[in-house]
N, C-alpha and C. Protein backbone atom coordinates (compact mmCIF):
# COMPACT_ATOMS: atom_id res chain seq x y z
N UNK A 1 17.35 42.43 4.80
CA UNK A 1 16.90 41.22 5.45
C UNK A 1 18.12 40.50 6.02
N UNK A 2 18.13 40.08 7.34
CA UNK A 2 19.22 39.51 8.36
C UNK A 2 19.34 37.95 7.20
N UNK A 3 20.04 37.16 7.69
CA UNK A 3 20.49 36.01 7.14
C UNK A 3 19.46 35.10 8.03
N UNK A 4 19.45 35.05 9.11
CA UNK A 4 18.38 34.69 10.07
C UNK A 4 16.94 34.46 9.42
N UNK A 5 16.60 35.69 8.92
CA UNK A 5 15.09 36.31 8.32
C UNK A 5 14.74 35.42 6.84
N UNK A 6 16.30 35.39 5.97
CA UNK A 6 16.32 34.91 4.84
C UNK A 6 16.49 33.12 5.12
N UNK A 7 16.81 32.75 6.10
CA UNK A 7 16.27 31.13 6.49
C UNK A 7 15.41 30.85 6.51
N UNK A 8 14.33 31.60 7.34
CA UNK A 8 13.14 31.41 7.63
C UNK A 8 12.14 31.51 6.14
N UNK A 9 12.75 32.43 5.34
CA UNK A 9 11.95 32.93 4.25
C UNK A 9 11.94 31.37 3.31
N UNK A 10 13.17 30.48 3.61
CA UNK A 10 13.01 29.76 2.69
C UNK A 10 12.13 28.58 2.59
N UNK A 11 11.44 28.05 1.59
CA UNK A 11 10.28 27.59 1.49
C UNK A 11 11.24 26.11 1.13
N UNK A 12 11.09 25.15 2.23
CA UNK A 12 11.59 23.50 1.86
C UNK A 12 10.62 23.06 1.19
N UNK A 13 10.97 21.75 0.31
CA UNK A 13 10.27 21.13 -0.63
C UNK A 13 10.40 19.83 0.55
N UNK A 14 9.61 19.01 0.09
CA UNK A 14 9.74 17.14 0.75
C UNK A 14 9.33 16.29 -0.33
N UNK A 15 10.06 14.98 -0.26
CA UNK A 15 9.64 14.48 -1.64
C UNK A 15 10.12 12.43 -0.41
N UNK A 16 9.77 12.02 -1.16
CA UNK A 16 10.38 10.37 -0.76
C UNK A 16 11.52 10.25 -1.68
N UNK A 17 12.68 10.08 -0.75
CA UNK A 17 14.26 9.77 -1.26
C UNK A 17 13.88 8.63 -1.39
N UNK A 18 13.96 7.98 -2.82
CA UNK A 18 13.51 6.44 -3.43
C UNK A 18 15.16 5.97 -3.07
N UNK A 19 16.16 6.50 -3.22
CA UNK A 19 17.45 5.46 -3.25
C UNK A 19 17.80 5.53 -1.76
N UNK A 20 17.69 6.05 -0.85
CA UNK A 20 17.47 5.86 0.83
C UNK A 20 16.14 4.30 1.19
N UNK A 21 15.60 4.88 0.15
CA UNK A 21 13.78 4.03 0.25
C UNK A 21 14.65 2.39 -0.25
N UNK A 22 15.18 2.58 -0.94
CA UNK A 22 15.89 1.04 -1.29
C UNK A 22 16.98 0.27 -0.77
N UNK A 23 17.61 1.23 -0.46
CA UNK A 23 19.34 0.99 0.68
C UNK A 23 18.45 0.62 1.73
N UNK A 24 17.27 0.58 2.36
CA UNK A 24 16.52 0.36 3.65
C UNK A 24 16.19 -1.09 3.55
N UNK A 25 16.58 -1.79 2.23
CA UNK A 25 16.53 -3.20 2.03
C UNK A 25 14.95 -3.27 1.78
N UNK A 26 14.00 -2.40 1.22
CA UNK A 26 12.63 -2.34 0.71
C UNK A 26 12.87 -2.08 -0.65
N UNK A 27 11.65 -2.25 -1.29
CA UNK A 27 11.24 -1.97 -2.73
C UNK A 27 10.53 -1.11 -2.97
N UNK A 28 10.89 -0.10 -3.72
CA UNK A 28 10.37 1.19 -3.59
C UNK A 28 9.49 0.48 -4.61
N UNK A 29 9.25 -0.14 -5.59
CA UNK A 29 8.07 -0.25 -6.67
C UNK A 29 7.20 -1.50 -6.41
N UNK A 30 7.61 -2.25 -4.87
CA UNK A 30 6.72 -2.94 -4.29
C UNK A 30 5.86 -2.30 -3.84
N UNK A 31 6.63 -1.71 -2.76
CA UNK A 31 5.40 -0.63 -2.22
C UNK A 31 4.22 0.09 -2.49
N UNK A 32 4.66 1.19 -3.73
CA UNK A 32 4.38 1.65 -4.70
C UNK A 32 2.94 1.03 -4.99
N UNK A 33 3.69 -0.33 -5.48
CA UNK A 33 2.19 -1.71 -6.10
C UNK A 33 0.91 -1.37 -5.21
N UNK A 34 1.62 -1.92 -3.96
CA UNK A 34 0.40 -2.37 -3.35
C UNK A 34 0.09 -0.45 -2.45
N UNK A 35 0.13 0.33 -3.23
CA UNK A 35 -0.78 1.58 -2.49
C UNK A 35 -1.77 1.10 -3.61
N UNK A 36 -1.92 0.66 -4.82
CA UNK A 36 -2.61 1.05 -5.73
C UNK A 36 -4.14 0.15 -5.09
N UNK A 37 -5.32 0.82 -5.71
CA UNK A 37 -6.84 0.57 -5.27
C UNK A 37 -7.13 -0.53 -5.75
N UNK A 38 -7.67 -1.30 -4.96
CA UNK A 38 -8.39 -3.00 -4.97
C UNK A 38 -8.49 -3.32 -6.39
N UNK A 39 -9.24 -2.39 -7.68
CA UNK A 39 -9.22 -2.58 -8.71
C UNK A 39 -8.10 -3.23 -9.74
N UNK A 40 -6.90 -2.13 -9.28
CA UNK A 40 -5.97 -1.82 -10.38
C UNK A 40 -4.93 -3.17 -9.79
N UNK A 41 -4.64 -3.30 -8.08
CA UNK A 41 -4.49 -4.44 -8.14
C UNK A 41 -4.70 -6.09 -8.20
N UNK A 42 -6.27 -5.90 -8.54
CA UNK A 42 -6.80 -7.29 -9.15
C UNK A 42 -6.32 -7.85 -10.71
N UNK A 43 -6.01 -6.26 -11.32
CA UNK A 43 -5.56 -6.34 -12.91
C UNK A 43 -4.42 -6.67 -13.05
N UNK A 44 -3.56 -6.11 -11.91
CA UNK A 44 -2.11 -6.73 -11.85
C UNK A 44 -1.82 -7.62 -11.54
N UNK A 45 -2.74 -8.40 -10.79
CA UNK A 45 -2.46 -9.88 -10.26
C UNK A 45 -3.08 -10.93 -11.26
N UNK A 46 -4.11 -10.52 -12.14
CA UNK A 46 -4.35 -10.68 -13.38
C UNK A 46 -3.79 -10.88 -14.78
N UNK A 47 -2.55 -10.10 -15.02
CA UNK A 47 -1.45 -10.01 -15.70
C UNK A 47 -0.11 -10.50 -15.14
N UNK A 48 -0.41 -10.78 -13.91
CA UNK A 48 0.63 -11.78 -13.04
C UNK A 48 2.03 -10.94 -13.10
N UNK A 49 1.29 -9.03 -13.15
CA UNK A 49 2.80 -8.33 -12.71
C UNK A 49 2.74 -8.37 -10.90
N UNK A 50 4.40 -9.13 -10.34
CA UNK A 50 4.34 -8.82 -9.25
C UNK A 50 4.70 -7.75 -8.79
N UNK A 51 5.94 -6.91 -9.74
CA UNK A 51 6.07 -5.59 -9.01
C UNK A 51 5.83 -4.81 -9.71
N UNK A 52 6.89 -4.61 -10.81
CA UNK A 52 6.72 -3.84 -12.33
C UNK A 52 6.81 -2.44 -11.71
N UNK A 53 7.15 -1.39 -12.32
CA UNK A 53 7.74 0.18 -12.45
C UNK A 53 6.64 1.11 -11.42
N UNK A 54 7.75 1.40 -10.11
CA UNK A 54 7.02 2.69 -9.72
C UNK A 54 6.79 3.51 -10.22
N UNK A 55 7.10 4.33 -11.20
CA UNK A 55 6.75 5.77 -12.44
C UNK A 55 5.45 5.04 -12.88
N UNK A 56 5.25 4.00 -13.33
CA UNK A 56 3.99 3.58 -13.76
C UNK A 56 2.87 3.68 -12.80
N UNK A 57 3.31 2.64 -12.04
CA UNK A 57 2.37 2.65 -11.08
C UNK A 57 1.58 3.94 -9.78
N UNK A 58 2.88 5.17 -9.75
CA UNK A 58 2.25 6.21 -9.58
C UNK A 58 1.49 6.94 -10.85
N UNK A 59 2.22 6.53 -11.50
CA UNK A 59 0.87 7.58 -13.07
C UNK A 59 -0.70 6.88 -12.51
N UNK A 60 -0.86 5.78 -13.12
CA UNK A 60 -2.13 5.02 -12.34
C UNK A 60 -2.99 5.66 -10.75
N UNK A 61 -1.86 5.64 -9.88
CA UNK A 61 -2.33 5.97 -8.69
C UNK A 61 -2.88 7.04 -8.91
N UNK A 62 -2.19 8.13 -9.68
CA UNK A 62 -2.07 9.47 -10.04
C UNK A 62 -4.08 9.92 -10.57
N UNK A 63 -4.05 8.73 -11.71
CA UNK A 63 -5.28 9.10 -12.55
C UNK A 63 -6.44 8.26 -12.28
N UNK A 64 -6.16 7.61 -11.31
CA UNK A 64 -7.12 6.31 -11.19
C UNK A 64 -7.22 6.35 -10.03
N UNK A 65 -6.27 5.36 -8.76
CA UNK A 65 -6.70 5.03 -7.22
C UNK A 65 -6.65 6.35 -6.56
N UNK A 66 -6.27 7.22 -6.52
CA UNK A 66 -6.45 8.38 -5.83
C UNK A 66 -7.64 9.28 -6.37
N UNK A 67 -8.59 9.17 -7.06
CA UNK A 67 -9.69 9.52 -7.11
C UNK A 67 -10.46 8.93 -6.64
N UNK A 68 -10.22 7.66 -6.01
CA UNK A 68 -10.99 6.66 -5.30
C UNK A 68 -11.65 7.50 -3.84
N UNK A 69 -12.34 7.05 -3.16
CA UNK A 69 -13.07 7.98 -2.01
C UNK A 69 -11.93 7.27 -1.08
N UNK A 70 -11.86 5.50 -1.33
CA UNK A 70 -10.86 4.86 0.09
C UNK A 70 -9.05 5.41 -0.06
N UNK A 71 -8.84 5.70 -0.86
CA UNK A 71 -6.84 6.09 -1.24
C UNK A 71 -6.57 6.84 0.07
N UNK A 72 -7.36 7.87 0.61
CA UNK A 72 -7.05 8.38 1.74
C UNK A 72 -8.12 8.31 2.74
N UNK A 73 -8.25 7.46 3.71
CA UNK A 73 -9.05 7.76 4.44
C UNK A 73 -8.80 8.29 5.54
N UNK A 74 -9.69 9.05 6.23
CA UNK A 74 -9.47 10.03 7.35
C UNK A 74 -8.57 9.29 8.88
N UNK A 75 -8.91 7.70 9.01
CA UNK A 75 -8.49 6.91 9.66
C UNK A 75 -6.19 6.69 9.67
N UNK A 76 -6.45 7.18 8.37
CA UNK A 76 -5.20 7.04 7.87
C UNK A 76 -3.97 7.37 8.84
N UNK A 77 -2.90 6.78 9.19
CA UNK A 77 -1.75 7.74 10.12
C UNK A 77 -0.94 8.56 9.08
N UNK A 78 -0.86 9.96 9.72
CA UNK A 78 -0.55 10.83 9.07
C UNK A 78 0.56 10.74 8.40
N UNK A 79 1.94 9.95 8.83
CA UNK A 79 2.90 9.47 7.75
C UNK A 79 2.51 8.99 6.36
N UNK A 80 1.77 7.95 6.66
CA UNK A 80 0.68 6.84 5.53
C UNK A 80 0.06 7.84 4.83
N UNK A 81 -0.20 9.07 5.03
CA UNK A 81 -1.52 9.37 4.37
C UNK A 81 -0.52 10.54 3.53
N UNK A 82 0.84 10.95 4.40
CA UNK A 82 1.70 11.87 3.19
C UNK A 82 2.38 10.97 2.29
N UNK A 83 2.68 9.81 2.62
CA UNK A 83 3.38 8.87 1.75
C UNK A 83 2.39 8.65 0.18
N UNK A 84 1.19 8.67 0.70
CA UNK A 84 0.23 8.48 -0.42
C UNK A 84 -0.17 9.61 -1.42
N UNK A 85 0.09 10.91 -0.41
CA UNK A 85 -0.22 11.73 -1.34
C UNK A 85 1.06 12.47 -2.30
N UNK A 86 2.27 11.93 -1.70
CA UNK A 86 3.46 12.03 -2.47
C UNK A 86 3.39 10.70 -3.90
N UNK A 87 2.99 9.75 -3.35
CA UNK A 87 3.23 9.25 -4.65
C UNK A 87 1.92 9.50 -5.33
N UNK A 88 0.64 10.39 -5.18
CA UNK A 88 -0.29 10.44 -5.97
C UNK A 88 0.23 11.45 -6.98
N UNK A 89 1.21 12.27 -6.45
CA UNK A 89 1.91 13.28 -6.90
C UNK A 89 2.77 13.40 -7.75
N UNK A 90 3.27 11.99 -7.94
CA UNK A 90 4.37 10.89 -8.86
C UNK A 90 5.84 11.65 -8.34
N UNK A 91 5.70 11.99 -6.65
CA UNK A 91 6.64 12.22 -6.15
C UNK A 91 7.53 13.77 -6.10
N UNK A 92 6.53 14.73 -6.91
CA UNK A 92 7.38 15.88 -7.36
C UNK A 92 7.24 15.97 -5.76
N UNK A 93 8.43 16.74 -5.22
CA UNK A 93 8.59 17.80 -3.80
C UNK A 93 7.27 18.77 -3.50
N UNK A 94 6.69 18.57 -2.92
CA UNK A 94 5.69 19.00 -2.00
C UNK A 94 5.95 20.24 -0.87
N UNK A 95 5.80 21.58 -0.87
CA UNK A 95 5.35 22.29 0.57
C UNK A 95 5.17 21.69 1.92
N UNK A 96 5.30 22.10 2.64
CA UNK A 96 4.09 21.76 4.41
C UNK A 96 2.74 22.16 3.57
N UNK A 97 2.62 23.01 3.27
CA UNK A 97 1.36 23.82 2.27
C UNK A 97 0.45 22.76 1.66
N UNK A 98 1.30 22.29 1.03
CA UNK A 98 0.50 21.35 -0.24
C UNK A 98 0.15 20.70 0.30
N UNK A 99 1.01 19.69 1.35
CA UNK A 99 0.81 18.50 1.67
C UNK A 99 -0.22 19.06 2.62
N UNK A 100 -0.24 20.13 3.51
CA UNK A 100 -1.79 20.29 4.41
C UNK A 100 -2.94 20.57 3.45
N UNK A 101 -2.52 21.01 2.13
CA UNK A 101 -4.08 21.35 1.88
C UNK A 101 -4.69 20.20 0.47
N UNK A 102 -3.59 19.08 0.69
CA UNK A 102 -3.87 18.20 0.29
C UNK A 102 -4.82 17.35 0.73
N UNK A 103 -4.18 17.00 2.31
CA UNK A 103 -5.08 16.03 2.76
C UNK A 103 -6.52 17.06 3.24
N UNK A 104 -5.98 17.88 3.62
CA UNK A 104 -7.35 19.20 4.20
C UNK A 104 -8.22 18.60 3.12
N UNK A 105 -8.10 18.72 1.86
CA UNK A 105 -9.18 18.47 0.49
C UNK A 105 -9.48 16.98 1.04
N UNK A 106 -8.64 16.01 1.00
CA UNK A 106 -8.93 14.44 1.13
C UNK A 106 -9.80 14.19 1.94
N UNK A 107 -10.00 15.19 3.43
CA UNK A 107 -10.31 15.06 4.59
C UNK A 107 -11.44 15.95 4.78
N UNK A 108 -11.73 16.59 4.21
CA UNK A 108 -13.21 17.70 4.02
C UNK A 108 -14.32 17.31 4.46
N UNK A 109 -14.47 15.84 4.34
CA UNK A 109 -15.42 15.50 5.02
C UNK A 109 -15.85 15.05 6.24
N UNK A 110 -14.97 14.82 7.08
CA UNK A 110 -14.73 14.51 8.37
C UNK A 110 -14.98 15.51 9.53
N UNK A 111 -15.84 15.47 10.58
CA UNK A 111 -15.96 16.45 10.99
C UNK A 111 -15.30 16.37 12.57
N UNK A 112 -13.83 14.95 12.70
CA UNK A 112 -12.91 16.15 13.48
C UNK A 112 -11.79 15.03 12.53
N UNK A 113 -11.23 16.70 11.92
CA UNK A 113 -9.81 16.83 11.38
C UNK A 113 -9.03 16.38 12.49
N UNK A 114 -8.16 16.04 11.99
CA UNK A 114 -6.36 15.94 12.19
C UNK A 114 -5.67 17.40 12.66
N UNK A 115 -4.74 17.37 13.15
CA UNK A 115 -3.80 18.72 13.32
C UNK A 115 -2.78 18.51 12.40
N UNK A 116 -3.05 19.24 11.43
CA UNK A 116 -2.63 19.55 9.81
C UNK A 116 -1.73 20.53 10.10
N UNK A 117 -1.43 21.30 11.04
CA UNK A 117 -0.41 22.68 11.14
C UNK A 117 0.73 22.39 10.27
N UNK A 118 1.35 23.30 9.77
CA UNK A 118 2.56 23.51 9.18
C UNK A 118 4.12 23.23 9.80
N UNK A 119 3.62 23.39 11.30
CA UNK A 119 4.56 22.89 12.52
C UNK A 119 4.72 21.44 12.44
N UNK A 120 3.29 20.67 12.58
CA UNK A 120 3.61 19.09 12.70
C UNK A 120 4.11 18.72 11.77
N UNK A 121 3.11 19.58 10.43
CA UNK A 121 3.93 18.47 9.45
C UNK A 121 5.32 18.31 8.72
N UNK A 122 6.10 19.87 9.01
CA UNK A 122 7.49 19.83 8.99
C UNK A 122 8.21 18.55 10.16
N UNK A 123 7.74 18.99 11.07
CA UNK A 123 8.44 17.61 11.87
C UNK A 123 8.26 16.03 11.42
N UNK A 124 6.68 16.02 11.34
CA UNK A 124 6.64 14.86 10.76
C UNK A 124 7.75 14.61 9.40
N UNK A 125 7.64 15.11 8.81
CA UNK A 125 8.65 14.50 7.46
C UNK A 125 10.07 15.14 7.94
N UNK A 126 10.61 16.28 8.79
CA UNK A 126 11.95 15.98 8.69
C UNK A 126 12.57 14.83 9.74
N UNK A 127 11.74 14.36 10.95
CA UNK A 127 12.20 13.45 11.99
C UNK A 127 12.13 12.33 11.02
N UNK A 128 13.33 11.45 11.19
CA UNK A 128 13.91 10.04 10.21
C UNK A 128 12.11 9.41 10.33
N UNK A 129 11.85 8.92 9.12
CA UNK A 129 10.62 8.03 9.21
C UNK A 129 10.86 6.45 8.34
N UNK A 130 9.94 5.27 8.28
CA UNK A 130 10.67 4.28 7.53
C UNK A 130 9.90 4.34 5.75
N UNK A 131 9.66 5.52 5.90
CA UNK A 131 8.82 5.79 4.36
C UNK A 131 10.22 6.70 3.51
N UNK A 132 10.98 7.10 4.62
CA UNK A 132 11.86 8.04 3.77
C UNK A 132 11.91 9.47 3.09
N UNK A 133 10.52 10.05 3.71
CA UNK A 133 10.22 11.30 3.40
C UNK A 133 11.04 12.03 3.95
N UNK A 134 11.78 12.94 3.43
CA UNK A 134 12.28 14.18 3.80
C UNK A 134 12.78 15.38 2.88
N UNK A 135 13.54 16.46 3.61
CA UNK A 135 13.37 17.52 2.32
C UNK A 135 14.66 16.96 1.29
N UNK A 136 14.11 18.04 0.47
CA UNK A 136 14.62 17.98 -1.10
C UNK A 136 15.60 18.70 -1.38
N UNK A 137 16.57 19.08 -2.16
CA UNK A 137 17.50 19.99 -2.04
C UNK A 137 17.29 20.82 -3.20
């Protein structure tokens, strides 16, 4: 196999660089907060946490707002909708793969899809975005 052949073979991961995500003068566990579903943030505004721990708050997203039908809706822009399914993910590095047959599942019901290709969505996450997705090393 050429060196050429063995580039191509290699399979990139993408994940959200949280310390890029914070040097951007944002809060990665603000953010975080408010992906979470109408519910979980009525409880938090309830307990009067304003930001409190992204690791937490994706576990939650993880077992709770992303089983929700609204966490992804088909309306979604496709940055928004990988940003969400990375932190439903509690951020592990993701495929083009995963992340298409992620939302493909999210989106099943819609009867006109998105262009999910493996093409866009490498571009989408390696062109600079302000979510900070890109590959993993």
């Amino acid at each position: 196999m050429s060196d050429e052949q063995t580039a191509e073979a290699v399979v990139h991961r993408y994940a959200i660089d949280v310390k890029a995500f914070e040097a951007s003068g944002k809060s990665f566990a603000f953010t975080v907060r408010n992906r979470r579903c109408w519910q979980c943030q009525q409880a938090l505004d309830e307990m009067e946490i304003v930001i409190g721990d992204a690791k937490e708050h994706m576990k939650e997203i993880a077992s709770c707002c992303s089983t929700k039908p609204d966490y992804l809706l088909p309306g979604t822009p496709l940055t928004e909708a990988v940003f969400r399914l990375l932190l439903a993910n509690g951020n592990k590095p993701m495929t083009a793969e995963d992340i298409r047959d992620g939302l493909g599942t999210a989106w099943s019901s819609v009867l006109y899809m998105k262009d999910l290709s493996d093409d866009l969505l490498v571009r989408l996450v390696e062109t600079e975005n302000s979510y900070r997705i890109g590959p993993v090393n």
